[in-house]
Structure formats: C-alpha cells, structure tokens
Protein backbone atom coordinates (compact mmCIF):
# COMPACT_ATOMS: atom_id res chain seq x y z
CA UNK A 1 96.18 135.26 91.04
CA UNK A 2 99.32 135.42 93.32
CA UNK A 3 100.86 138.22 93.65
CA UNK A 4 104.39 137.67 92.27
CA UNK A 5 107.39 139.57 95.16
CA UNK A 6 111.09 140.25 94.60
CA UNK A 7 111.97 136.47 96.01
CA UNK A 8 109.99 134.82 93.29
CA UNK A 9 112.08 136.56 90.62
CA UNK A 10 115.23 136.47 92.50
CA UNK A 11 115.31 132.40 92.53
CA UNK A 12 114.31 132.92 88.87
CA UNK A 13 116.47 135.20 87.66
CA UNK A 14 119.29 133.73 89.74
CA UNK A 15 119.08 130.62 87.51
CA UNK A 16 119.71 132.31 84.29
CA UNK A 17 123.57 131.84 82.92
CA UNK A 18 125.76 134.83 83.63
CA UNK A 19 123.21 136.29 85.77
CA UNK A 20 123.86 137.48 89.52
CA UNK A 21 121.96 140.10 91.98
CA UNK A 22 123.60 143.48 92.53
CA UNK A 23 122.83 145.71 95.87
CA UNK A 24 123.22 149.43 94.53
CA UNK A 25 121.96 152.40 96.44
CA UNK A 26 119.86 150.19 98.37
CA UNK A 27 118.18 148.32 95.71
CA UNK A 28 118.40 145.21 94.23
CA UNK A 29 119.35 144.78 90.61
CA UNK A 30 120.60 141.48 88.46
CA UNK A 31 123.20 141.91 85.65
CA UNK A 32 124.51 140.07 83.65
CA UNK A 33 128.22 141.51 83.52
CA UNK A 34 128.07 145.59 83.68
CA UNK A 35 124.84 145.43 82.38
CA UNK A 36 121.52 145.83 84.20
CA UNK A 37 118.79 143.63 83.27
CA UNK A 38 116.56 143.80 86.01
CA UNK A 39 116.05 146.15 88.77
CA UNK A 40 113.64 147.20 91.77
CA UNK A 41 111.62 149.90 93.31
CA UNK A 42 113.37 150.65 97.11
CA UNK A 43 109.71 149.54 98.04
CA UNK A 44 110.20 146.06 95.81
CA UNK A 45 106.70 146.63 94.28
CA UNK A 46 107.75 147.86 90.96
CA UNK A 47 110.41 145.95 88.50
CA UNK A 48 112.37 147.47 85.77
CA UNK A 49 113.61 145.52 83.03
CA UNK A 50 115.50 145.56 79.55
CA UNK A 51 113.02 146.26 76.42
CA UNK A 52 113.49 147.22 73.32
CA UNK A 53 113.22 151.31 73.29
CA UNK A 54 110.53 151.25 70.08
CA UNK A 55 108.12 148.93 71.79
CA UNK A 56 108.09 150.57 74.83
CA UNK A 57 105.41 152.91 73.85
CA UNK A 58 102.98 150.43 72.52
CA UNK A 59 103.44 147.82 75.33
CA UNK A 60 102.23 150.85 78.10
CA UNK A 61 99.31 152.17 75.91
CA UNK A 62 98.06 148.76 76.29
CA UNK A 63 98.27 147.86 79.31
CA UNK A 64 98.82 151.06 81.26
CA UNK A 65 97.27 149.58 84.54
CA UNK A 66 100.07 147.03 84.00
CA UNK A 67 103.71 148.85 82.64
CA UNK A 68 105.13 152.28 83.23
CA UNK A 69 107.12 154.15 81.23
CA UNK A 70 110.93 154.67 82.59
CA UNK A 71 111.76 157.38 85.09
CA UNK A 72 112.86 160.32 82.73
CA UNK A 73 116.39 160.01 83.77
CA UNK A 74 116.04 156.27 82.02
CA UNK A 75 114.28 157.18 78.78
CA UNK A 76 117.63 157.06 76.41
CA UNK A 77 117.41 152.96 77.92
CA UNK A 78 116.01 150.10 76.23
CA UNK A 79 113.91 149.99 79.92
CA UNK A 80 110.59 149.74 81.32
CA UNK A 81 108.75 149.45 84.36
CA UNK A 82 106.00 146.79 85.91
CA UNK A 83 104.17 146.62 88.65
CA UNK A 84 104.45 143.21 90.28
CA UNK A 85 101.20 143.16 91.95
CA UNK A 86 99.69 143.08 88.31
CA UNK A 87 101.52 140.11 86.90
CA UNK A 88 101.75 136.12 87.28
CA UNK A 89 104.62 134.36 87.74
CA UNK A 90 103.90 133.02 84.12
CA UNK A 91 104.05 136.57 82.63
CA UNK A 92 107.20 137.48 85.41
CA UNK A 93 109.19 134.53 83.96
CA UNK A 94 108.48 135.99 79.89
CA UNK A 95 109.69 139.34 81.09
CA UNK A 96 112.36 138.21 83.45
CA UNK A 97 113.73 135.94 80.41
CA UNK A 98 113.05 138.46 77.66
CA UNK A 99 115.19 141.02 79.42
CA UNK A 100 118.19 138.64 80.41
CA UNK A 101 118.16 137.81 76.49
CA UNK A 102 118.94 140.97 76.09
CA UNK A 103 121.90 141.04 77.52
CA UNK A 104 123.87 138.02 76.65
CA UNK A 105 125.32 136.27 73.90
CA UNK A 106 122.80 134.64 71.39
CA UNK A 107 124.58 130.96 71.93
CA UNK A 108 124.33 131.47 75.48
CA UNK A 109 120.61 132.12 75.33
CA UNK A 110 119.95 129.25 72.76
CA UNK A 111 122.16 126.95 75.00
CA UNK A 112 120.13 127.95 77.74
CA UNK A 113 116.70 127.56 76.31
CA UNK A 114 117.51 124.52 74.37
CA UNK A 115 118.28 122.49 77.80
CA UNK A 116 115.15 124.45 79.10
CA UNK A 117 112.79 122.98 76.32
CA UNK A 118 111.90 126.51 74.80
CA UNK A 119 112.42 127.17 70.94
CA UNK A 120 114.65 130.02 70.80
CA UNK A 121 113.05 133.24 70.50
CA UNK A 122 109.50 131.55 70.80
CA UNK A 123 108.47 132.80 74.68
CA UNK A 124 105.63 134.10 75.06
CA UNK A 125 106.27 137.65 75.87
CA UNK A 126 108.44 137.84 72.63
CA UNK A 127 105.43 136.85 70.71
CA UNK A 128 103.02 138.93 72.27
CA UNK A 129 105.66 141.86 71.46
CA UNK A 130 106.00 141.63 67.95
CA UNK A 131 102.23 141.04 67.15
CA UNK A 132 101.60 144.56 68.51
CA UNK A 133 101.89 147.87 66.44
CA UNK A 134 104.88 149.75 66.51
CA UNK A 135 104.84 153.52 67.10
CA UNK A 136 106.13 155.70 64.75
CA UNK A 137 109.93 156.43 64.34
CA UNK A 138 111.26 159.61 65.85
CA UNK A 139 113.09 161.71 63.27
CA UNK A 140 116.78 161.33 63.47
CA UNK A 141 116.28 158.32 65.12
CA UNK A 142 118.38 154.76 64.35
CA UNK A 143 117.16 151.40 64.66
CA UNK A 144 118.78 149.16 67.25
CA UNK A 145 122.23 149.30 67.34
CA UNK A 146 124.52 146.28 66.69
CA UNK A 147 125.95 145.38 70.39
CA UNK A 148 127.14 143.07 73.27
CA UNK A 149 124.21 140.62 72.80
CA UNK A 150 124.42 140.27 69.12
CA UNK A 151 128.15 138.35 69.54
C-alpha cells in the first residue's frame, strides 16, 4: 500500500468545486468558503476532516489504529482526525469527498458527482458510515442542525 502525503490530497481536493487551500498558522487547510473541510498536522502526517459529530465515536472504536478523535479544543466540531500513513488513496478520496460534501450546497455536490459518474450520496465511505452502529445520544443533545450545506 502507498502511503498517501499532503500532495496527493492537495491535487484532489483542489479539484472539488468551491474548494481552495488555506495557509493558517503554518498549516495547510482547504475550505470551501469560511468553512474548513480539511486540515493538517504541522508535521503533514495526520488529516482532519468534516464528520458528522454522532459517528465520530463509532468510526474510532473501530478502527482506532486508523482515526483519532479531535483535539479537545475541536470536540463541539463535526471533525475527526486520520493518520495518512494508514489509508489508500481509495479510502483518502471517500474521506476527502465526504467532508467537502459537507460543506457545500447539495446541487453543487450532485452536479459535481453526476459529471464524476458517482450516484449521489453512494461513495463508499458514506456507506460504510451508515452501516455502523451509532452511539448513544447525549442528554440534551440535538440532532444535526439545519445549515449552509442543506441550501
């Protein structure tokens, strides 16, 4: 397996409508207007991206070699952590896509998987989310919250 770096997601990512790289405090992020989508470790070996808060949980407990939870200053984000050395560029491209759907308009995602070839909301990663268990609601907590992405 190849190791996937920070210049295999950057021409990636840089691809993706709306999408553009971000130097802040010394380390690269993408956006996709204010909002972060994807960001790095000042060493480049560990990638942060945009998922969904309740799945978080479940996605590290199984694969804890794999993800990290956020730093504890991120845990109110819909965020996690990865380590690149233990992905493909297969898996990379699920989580680099995932993330950036996040973040922008549903017709600008569907436009943008359409001319890709991909069903909308049919990657990979998205499937492999929603077949695992979800951990139990907080109390007081609310469900995801009607936003930016959902225009």
């Amino acid at each position: 397996m190849l190791v996937v770096t920070i210049d295999d997601v950057r021409a990636f990512a840089s691809r993706l409508p709306r999408a553009y790289e971000a130097l802040v405090a010394d380390r690269v992020k993408f956006r996709v207007g204010r909002i972060v989508f994807l960001a790095f470790s000042p060493d480049e070996q560990i990638m942060g991206f945009g998922f969904p808060k309740d799945e978080r949980a479940a996605l590290v407990a199984a694969e804890p070699d794999k993800f990290l939870m956020p730093r504890q200053s991120d845990l109110r984000y819909q965020w996690v952590r990865v380590r690149l050395a233990a992905i493909d560029q297969a898996e990379m491209r699920e989580l680099v896509l995932d993330a950036w759907r996040m973040c922008v308009p549903k017709r600008v995602a569907a436009e943008f998987l359409a001319a890709a070839g991909v069903q909308s909301g049919a990657t990979p990663a998205t499937r492999k989310r929603s077949a695992m268990p979800k951990p139990p609601a907080e109390p007081g907590s609310v469900g995801r919250q009607s936003g930016y992405a959902d225009r």
